[in-house]
Protein backbone atom coordinates (compact mmCIF):
# COMPACT_ATOMS: atom_id res chain seq x y z
CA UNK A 1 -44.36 -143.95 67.82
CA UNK A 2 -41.30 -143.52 68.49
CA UNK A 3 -38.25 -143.50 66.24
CA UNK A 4 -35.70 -144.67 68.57
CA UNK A 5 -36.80 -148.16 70.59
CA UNK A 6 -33.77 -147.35 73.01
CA UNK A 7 -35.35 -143.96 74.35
CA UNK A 8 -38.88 -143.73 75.16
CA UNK A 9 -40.58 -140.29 76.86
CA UNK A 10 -44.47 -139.88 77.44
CA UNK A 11 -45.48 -137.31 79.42
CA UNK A 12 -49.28 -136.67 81.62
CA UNK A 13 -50.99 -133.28 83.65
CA UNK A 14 -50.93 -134.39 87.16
CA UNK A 15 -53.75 -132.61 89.48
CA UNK A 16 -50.98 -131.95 92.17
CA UNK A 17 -47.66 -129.16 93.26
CA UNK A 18 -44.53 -130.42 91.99
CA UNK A 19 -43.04 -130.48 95.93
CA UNK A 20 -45.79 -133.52 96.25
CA UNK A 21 -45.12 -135.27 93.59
CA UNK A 22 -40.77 -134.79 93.61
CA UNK A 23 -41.33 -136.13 97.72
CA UNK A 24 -43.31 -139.39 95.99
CA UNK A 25 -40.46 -139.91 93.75
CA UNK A 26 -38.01 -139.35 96.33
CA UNK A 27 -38.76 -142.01 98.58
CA UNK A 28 -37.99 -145.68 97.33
CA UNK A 29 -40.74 -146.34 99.50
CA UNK A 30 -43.44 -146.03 97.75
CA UNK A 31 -42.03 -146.56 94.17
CA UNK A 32 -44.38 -150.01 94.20
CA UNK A 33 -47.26 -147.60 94.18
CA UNK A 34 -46.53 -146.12 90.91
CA UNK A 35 -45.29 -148.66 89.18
CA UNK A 36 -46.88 -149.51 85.98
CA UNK A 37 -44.78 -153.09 85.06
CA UNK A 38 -46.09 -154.81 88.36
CA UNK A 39 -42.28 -155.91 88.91
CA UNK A 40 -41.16 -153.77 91.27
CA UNK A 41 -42.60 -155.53 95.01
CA UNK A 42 -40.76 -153.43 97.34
CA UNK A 43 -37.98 -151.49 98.82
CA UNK A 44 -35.14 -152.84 100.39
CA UNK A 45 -34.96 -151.24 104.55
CA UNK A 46 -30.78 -150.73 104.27
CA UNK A 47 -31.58 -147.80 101.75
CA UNK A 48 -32.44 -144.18 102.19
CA UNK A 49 -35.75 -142.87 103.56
CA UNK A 50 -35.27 -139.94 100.94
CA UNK A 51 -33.45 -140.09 97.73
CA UNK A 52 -29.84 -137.40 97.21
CA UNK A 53 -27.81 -137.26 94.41
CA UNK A 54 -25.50 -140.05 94.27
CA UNK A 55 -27.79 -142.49 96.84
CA UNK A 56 -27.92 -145.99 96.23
CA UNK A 57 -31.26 -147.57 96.71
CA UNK A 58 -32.20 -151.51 96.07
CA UNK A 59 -35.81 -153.20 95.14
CA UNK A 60 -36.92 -156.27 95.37
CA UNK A 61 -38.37 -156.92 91.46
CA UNK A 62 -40.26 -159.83 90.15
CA UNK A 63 -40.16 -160.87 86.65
CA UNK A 64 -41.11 -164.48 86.25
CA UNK A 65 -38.50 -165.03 88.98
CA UNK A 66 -37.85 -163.21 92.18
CA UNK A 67 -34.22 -160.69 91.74
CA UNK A 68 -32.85 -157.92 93.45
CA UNK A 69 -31.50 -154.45 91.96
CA UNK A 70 -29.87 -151.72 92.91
CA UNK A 71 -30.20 -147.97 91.67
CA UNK A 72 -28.32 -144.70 92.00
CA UNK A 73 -29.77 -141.54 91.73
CA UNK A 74 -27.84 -139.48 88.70
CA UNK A 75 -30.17 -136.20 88.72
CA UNK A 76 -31.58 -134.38 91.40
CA UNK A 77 -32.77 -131.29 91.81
CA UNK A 78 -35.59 -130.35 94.04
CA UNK A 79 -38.86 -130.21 93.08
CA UNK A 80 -37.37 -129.86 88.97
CA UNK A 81 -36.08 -133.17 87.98
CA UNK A 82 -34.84 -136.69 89.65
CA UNK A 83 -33.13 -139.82 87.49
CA UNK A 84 -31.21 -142.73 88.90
CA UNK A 85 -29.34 -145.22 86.99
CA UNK A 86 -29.64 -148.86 86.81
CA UNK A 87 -26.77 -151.44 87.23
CA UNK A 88 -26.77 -152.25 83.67
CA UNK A 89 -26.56 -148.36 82.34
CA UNK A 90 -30.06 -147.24 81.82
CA UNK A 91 -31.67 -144.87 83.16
CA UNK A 92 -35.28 -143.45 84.78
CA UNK A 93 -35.83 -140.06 84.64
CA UNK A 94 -38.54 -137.69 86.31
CA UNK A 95 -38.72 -133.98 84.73
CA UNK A 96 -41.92 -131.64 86.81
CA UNK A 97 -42.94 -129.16 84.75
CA UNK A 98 -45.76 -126.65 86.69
CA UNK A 99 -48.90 -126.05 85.09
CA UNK A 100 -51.99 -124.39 85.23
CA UNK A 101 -54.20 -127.27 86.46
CA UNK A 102 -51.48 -129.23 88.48
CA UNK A 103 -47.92 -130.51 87.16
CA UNK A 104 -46.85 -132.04 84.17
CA UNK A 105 -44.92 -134.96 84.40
CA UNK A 106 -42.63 -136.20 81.72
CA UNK A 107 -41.21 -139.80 82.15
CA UNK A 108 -38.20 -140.89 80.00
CA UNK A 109 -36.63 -144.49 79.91
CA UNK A 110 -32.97 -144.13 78.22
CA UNK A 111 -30.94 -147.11 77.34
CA UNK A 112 -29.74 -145.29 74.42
CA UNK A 113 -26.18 -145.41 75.93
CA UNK A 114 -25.75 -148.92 76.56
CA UNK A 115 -22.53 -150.91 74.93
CA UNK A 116 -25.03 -154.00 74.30
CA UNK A 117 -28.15 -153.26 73.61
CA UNK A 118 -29.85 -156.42 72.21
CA UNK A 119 -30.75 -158.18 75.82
CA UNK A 120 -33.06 -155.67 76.03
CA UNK A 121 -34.83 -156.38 72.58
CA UNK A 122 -34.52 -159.84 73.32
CA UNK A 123 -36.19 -160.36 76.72
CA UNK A 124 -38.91 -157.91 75.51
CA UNK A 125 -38.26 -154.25 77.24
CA UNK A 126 -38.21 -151.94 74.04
CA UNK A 127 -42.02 -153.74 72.94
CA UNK A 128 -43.34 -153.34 76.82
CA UNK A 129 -41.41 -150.83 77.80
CA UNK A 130 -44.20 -147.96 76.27
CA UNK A 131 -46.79 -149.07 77.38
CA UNK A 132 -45.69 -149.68 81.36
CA UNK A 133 -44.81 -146.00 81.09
CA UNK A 134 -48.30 -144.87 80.25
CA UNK A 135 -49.46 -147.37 83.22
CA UNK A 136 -47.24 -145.24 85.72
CA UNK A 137 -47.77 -142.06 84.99
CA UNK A 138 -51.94 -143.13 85.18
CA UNK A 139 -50.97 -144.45 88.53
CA UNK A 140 -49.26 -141.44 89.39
CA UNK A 141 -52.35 -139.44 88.32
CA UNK A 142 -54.87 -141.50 90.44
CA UNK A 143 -52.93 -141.31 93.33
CA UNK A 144 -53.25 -137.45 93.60
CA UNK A 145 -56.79 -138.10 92.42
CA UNK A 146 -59.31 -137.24 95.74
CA UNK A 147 -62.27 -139.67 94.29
CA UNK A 148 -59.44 -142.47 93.81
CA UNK A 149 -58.78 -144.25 97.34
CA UNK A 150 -55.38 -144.12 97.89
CA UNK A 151 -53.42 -147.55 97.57
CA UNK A 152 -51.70 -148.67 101.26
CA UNK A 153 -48.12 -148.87 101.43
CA UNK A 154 -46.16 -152.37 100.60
CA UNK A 155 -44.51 -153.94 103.63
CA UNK A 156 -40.96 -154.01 104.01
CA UNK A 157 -38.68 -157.24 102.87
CA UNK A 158 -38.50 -159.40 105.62
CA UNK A 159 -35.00 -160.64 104.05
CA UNK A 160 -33.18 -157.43 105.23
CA UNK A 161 -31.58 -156.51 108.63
CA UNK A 162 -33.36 -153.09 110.11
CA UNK A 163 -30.71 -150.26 109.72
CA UNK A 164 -28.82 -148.90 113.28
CA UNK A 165 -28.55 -145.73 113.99
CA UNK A 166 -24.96 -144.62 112.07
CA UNK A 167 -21.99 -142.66 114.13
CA UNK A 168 -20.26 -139.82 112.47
CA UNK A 169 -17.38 -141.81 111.13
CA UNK A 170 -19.76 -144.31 109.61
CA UNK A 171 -21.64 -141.29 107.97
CA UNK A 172 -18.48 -139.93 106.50
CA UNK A 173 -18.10 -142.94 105.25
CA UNK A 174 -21.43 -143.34 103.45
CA UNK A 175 -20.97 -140.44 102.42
CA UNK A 176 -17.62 -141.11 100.77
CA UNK A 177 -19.26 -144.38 99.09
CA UNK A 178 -21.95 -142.22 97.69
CA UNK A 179 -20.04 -140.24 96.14
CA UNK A 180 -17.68 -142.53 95.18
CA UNK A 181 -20.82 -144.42 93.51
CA UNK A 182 -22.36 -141.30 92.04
CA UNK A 183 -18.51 -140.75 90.00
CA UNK A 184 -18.32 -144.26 89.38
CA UNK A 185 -22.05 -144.08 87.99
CA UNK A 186 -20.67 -140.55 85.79
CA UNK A 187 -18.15 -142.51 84.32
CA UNK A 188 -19.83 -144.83 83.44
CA UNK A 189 -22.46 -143.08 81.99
CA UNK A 190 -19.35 -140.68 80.45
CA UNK A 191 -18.06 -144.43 78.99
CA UNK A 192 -21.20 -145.30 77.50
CA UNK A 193 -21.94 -142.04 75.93
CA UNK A 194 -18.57 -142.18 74.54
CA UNK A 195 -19.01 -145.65 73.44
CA UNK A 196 -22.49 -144.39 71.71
CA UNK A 197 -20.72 -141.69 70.38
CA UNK A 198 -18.15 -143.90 68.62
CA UNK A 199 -20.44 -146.16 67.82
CA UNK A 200 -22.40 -143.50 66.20
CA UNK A 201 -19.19 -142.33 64.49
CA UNK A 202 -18.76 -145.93 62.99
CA UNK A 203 -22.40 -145.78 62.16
CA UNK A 204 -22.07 -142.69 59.98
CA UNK A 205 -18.73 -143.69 58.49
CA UNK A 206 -20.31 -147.17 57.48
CA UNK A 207 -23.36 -144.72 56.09
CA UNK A 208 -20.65 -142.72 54.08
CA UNK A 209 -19.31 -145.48 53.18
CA UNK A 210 -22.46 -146.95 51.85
CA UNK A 211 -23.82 -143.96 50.49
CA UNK A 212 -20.43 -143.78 48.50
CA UNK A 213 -20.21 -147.52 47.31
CA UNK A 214 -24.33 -146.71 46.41
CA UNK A 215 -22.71 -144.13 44.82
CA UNK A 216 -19.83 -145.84 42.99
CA UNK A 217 -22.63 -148.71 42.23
CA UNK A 218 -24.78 -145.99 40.85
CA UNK A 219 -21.89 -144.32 38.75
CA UNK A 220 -20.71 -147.31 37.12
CA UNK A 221 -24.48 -148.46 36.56
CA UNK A 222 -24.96 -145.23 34.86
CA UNK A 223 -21.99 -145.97 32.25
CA UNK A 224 -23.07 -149.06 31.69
CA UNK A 225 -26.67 -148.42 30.79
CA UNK A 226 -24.91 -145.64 28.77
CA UNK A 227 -22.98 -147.87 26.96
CA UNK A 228 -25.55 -150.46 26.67
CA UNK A 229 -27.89 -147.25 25.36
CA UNK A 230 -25.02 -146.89 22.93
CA UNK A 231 -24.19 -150.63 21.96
CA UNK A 232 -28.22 -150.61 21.22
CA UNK A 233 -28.07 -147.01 19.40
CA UNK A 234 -25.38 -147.82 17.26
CA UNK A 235 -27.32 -152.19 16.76
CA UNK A 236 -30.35 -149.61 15.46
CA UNK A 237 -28.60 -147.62 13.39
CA UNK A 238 -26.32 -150.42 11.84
CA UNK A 239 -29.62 -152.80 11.36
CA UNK A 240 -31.11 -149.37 9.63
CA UNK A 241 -28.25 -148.69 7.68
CA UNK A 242 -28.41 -152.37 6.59
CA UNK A 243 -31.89 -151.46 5.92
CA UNK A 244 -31.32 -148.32 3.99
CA UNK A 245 -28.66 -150.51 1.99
CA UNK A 246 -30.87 -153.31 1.30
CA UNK A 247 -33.85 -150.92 0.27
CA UNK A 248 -30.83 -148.71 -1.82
CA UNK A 249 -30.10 -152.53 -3.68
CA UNK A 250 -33.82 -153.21 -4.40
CA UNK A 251 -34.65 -150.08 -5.52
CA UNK A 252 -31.67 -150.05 -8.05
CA UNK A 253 -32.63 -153.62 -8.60
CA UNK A 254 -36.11 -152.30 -9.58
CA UNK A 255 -34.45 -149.45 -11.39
CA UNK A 256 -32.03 -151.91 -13.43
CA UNK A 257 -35.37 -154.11 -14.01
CA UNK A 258 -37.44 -151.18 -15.30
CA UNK A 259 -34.89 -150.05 -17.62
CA UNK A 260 -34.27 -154.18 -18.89
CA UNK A 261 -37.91 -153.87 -19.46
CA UNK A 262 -38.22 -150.87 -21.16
CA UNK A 263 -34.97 -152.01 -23.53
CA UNK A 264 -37.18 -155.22 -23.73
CA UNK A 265 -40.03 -153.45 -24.80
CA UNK A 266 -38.24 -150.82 -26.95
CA UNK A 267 -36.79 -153.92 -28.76
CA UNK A 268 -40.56 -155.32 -28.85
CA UNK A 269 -41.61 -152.16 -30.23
CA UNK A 270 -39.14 -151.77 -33.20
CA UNK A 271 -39.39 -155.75 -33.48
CA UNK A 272 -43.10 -155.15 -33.98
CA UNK A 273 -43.18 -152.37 -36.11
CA UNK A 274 -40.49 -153.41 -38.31
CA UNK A 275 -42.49 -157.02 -38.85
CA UNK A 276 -45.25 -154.42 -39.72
CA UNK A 277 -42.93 -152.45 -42.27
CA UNK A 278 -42.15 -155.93 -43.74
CA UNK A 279 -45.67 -156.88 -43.51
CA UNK A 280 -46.86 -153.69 -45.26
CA UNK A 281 -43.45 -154.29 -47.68
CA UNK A 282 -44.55 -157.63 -48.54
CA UNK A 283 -48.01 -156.39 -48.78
CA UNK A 284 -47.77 -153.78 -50.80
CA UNK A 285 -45.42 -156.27 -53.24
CA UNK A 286 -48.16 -158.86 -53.58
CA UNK A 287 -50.79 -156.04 -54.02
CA UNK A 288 -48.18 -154.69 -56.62
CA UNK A 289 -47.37 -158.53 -57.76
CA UNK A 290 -51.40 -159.27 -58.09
CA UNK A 291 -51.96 -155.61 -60.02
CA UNK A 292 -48.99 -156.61 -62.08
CA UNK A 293 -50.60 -160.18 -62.51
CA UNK A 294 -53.90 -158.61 -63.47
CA UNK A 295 -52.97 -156.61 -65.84
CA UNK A 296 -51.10 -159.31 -67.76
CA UNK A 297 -53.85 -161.56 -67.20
CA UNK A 298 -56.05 -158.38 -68.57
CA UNK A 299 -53.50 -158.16 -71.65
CA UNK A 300 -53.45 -161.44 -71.83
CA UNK A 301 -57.32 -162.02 -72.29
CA UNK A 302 -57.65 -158.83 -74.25
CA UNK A 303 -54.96 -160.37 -76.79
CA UNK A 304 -56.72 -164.24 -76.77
CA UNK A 305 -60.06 -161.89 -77.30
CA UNK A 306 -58.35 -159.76 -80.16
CA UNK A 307 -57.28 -163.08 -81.31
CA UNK A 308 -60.74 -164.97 -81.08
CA UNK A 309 -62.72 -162.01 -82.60
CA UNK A 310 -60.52 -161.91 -86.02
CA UNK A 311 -61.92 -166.18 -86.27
CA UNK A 312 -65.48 -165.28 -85.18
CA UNK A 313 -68.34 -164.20 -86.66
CA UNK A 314 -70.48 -160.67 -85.54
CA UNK A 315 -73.59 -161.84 -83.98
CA UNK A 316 -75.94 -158.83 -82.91
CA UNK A 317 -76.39 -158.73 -79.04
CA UNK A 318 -79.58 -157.28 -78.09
CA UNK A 319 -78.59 -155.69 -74.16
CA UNK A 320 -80.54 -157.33 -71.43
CA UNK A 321 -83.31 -155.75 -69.56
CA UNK A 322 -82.55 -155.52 -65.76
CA UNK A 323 -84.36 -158.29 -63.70
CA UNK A 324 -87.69 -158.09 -63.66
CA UNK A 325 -87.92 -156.21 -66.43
CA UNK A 326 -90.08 -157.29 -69.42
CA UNK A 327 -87.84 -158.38 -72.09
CA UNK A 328 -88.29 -157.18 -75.28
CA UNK A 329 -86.34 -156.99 -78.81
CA UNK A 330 -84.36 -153.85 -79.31
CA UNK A 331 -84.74 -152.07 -81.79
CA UNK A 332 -81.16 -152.07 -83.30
CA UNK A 333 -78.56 -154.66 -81.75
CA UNK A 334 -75.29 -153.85 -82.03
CA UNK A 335 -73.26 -156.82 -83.38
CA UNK A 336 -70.55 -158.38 -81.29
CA UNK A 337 -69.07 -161.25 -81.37
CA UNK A 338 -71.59 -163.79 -79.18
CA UNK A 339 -68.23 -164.99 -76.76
CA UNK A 340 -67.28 -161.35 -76.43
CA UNK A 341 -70.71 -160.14 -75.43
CA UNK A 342 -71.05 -162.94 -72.95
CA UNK A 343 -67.63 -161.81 -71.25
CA UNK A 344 -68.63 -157.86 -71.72
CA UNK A 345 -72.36 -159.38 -69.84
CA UNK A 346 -69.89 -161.51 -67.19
CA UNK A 347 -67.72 -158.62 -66.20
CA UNK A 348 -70.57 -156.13 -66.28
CA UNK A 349 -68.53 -154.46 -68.66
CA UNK A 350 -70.82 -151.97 -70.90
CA UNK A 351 -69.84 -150.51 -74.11
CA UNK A 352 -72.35 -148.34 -76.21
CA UNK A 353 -72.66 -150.40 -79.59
CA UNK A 354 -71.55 -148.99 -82.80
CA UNK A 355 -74.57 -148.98 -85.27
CA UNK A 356 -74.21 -150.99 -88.54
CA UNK A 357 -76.30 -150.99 -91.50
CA UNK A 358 -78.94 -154.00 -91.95
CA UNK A 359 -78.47 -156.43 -94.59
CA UNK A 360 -81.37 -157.05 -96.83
CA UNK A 361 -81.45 -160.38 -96.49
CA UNK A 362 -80.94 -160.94 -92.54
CA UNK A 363 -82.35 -164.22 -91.25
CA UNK A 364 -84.31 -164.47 -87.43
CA UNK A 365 -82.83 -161.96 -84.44
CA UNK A 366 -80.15 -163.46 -82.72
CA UNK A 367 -80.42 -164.17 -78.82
CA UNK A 368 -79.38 -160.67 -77.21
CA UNK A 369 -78.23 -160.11 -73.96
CA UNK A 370 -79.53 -156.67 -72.22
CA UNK A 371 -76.28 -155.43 -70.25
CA UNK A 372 -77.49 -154.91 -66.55
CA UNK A 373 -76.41 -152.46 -64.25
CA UNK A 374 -73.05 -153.21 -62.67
CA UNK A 375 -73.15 -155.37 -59.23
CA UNK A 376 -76.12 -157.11 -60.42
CA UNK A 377 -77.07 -160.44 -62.57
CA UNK A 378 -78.71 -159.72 -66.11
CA UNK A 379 -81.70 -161.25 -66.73
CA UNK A 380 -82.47 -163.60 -69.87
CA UNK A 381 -84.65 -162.20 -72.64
CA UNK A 382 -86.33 -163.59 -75.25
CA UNK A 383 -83.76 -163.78 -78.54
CA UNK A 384 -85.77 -166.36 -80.89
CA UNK A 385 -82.84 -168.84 -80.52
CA UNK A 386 -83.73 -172.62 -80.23
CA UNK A 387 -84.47 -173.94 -76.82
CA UNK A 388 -81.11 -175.55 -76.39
CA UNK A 389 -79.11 -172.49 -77.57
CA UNK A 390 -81.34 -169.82 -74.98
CA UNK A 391 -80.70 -172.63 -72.04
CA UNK A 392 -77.02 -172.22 -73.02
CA UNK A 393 -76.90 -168.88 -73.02
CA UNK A 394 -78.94 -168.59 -69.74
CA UNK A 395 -75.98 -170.60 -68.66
CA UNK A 396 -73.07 -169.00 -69.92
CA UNK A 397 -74.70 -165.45 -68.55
């Protein structure tokens, strides 16, 4: 494909010498035989039977309508390379290059040069223009071909006058007008390659000057994503200062909450071990009060027992057998008082009785109480007392 729409080449081996194929170009004759478009018809009889540089030529075209054109030839040089130039400043050129097997022909269609360019995109040229080239230079081909007949020549335009033979002056005179035509055709060609040039000119300074707004556009796009990278940068590291600050604040919170707490449970402690001192204080005074209290209630009942044993009389306390034991009489009783033996018996109290000498005249045993061991009950034991009396005694003990 190619890159510019304005300047299309394609190029075919033709089975024939380049002299034979330069004399078919030559002659505007037989142009319709080659053509590849189908709008060329036929040549015009004023023009030249062979082509020169600078010769006009004119063809009678058909493109949807019927029109006329006229051509002059640019480039010539024999057998190498022929152009011509169209009215409106493009041109057709031929280049023969010999090769092994015949010639190879290379077509080119230039309307690179042209001031206005968009008629031709518009009625269609630079889409077709391709492809009719290919058709031509096959055309070409098959007319060298031997096994392709040979297509007949197109008649002349019946619209033209038949050319007169020309006198010396009047050939001078052509000869002027060609190449008056072929200058005219250089300077125009000169005004559109300067025109192309300048337009090229403008092309690349618009470029530049694209390139270096891109540029600009890039530059200050750069800053400000840099800035915005920055604005964002110094967002994150405010938010995670704020962060830092806030987790700073809750950790000291935590800190001054700890250390409330510990104070709190400091104060707990002390609180609760100085309700234990005074709790062990207060303990330790009632313990002291109740010893104190026992031992005046134990002086106190000593002193009413002193007291009661001066008024009472001895009565002989046989000890108790433990329980379960078979009661029997001992042998000597000691004599007690009977209320201080029933104490001594309550508060498992045991004192070793003092042995006193029998009166003659004694009357029956007195109930006796056998002292148990301490912790348990003693038992009752047979004394000789009246009913009544043993049931009280079983009582009192």
């Amino acid at each position: 494909m190619d890159s510019n729409p304005y300047f299309v080449t394609r190029q075919r081996l033709v089975q024939a010498p380049p002299g034979a194929i330069f004399e078919l170009l030559a002659d505007p004759s037989k142009h319709p035989l080659i053509d590849g478009s189908g709008t060329v018809k036929r040549a015009r009889q004023e023009q030249p039977a062979r082509l020169s540089l600078g010769a006009e030529f004119g063809m009678d075209m058909r493109l949807g309508f019927g029109y006329k054109i006229r051509n002059t030839v640019v480039e010539f040089e024999e057998a190498r390379v022929i152009a011509w130039r169209h009215f409106n400043g493009h041109r057709w050129r031929y280049e023969l290059t010999p090769a092994p097997r015949g010639t190879l022909v290379r077509e080119t269609w230039d309307a690179s040069r042209l001031k206005r360019q968009w008629p031709l995109k518009v009625l269609g040229f630079t889409r077709t223009t391709p492809v009719n080239i290919e058709r031509t230079l096959e055309r070409l081909a098959d007319y060298f071909d031997p096994e392709t007949p040979r297509p007949t020549d197109p008649e002349p335009s019946k619209r033209t006058k038949k050319a007169t033979p020309a006198t010396p002056a009047e050939a001078a005179q052509e000869e002027a007008r060609k190449q008056a035509r072929l200058q005219q055709a250089q300077r125009a060609d000169a005004e559109g390659a300067a025109a192309q040039a300048a337009k090229a000119e403008r092309a690349t300074r618009t470029a530049q000057t694209r390139a270096e707004r891109r540029a600009e556009w890039a530059a200050r796009a750069a800053v400000a994503r840099q800035a915005r990278a920055e604005r964002q940068a110094a967002k994150v590291e405010k938010a995670a200062q704020a962060q830092r600050a806030a987790a700073e604040k809750a950790a000291e919170a935590e800190r001054v909450q700890a250390a409330k707490a510990e104070a709190a449970a400091q104060a707990e402690r002390a609180r609760v071990e100085k309700a234990a001192r005074e709790e062990q204080a207060r303990a330790e005074k009632a313990a002291r009060l109740e010893q104190e209290q026992a031992a005046k209630k134990r002086k106190h009942e000593q002193a009413q027992a002193a007291r009661k044993r001066k008024h009472e009389p001895e009565v002989p306390v046989e000890p108790m057998p433990p329980i379960g034991a078979t009661a029997r009489p001992l042998a000597s009783a000691p004599v007690r008082p009977a209320r201080e033996a029933i104490a001594a018996a309550k508060a498992g109290r045991w004192e070793k009785p003092k042995p006193k000498p029998k009166p003659k005249a004694q009357p029956a045993p007195a109930p006796a109480l056998v002292e148990s061991e301490p912790g348990t009950t003693p038992a009752p034991v047979r004394t000789g007392l009246p009913p009544a009396a043993a049931r009280r005694l079983r009582r009192a003990s």
